[in-house]
Protein backbone atom coordinates (compact mmCIF):
# COMPACT_ATOMS: atom_id res chain seq x y z
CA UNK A 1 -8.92 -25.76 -4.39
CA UNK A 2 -11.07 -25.28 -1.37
CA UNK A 3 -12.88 -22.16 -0.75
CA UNK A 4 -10.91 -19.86 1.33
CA UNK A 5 -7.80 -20.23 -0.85
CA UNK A 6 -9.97 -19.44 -4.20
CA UNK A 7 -11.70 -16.51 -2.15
CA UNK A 8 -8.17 -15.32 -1.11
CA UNK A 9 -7.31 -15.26 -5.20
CA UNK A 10 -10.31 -13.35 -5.70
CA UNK A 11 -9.38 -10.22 -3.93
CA UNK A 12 -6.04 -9.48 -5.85
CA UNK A 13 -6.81 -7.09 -8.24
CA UNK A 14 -5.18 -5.09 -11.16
CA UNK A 15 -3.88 -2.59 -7.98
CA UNK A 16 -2.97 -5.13 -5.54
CA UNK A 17 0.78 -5.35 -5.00
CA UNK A 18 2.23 -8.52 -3.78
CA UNK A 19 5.32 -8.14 -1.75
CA UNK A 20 7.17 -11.68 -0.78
CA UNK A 21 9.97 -11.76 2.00
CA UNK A 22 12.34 -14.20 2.53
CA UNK A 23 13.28 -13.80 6.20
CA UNK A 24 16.24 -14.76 7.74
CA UNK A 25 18.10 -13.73 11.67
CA UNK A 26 20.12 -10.21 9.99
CA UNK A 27 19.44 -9.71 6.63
CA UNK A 28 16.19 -10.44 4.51
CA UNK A 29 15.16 -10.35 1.23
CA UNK A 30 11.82 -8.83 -1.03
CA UNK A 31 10.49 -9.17 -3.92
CA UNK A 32 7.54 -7.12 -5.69
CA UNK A 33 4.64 -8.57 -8.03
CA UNK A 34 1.65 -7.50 -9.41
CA UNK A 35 -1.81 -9.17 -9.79
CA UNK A 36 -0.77 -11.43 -12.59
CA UNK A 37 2.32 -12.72 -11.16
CA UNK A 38 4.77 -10.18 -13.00
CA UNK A 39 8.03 -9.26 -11.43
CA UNK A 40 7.89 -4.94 -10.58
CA UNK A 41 11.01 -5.49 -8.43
CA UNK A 42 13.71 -7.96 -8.00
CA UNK A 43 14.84 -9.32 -4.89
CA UNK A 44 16.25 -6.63 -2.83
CA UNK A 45 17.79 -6.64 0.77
CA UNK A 46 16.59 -4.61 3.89
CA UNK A 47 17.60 -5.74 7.35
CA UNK A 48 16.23 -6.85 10.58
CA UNK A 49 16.45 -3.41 12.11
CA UNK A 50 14.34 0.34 12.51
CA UNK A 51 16.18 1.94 9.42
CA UNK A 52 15.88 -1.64 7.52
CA UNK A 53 12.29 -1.49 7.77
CA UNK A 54 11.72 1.92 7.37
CA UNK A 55 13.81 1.33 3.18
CA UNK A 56 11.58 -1.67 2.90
CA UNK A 57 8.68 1.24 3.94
CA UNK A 58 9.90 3.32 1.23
CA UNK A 59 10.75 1.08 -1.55
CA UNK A 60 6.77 -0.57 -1.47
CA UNK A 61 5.76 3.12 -1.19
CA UNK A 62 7.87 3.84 -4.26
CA UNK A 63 6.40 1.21 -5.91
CA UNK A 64 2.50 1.81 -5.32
CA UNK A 65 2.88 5.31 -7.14
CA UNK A 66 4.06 3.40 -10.21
């Protein structure tokens, strides 16, 4: 691996939280991880609008408190 990608691994730490979205036009999907790759949250849907992304706001707040 080149630098920059092994520099990038370096900064996730045991209180890093790794949220991946699958986006799509309407409707998109998240999922929650830790630092070693662990699921915290299964894939869960929020959608493409201001109260959509406010629940996605809330459920990654929710989960930094665990």
């Amino acid at each position: 691996m080149n630098s920059n990608i092994n520099h990038k691994i370096n900064q996730v730490s045991e209180k890093t939280l790794v949220i991946g979205i699958d986006i799509a036009k309407q409707k998109h999907f998240a999922c929650a991880v830790d630092d070693r790759g662990r699921v915290l949250e299964k894939s869960f849907p929020f959608y493409q609008s201001e109260d959509g992304f406010e629940q996605l706001v809330k459920k990654i707040e929710s989960l930094q408190s665990c």
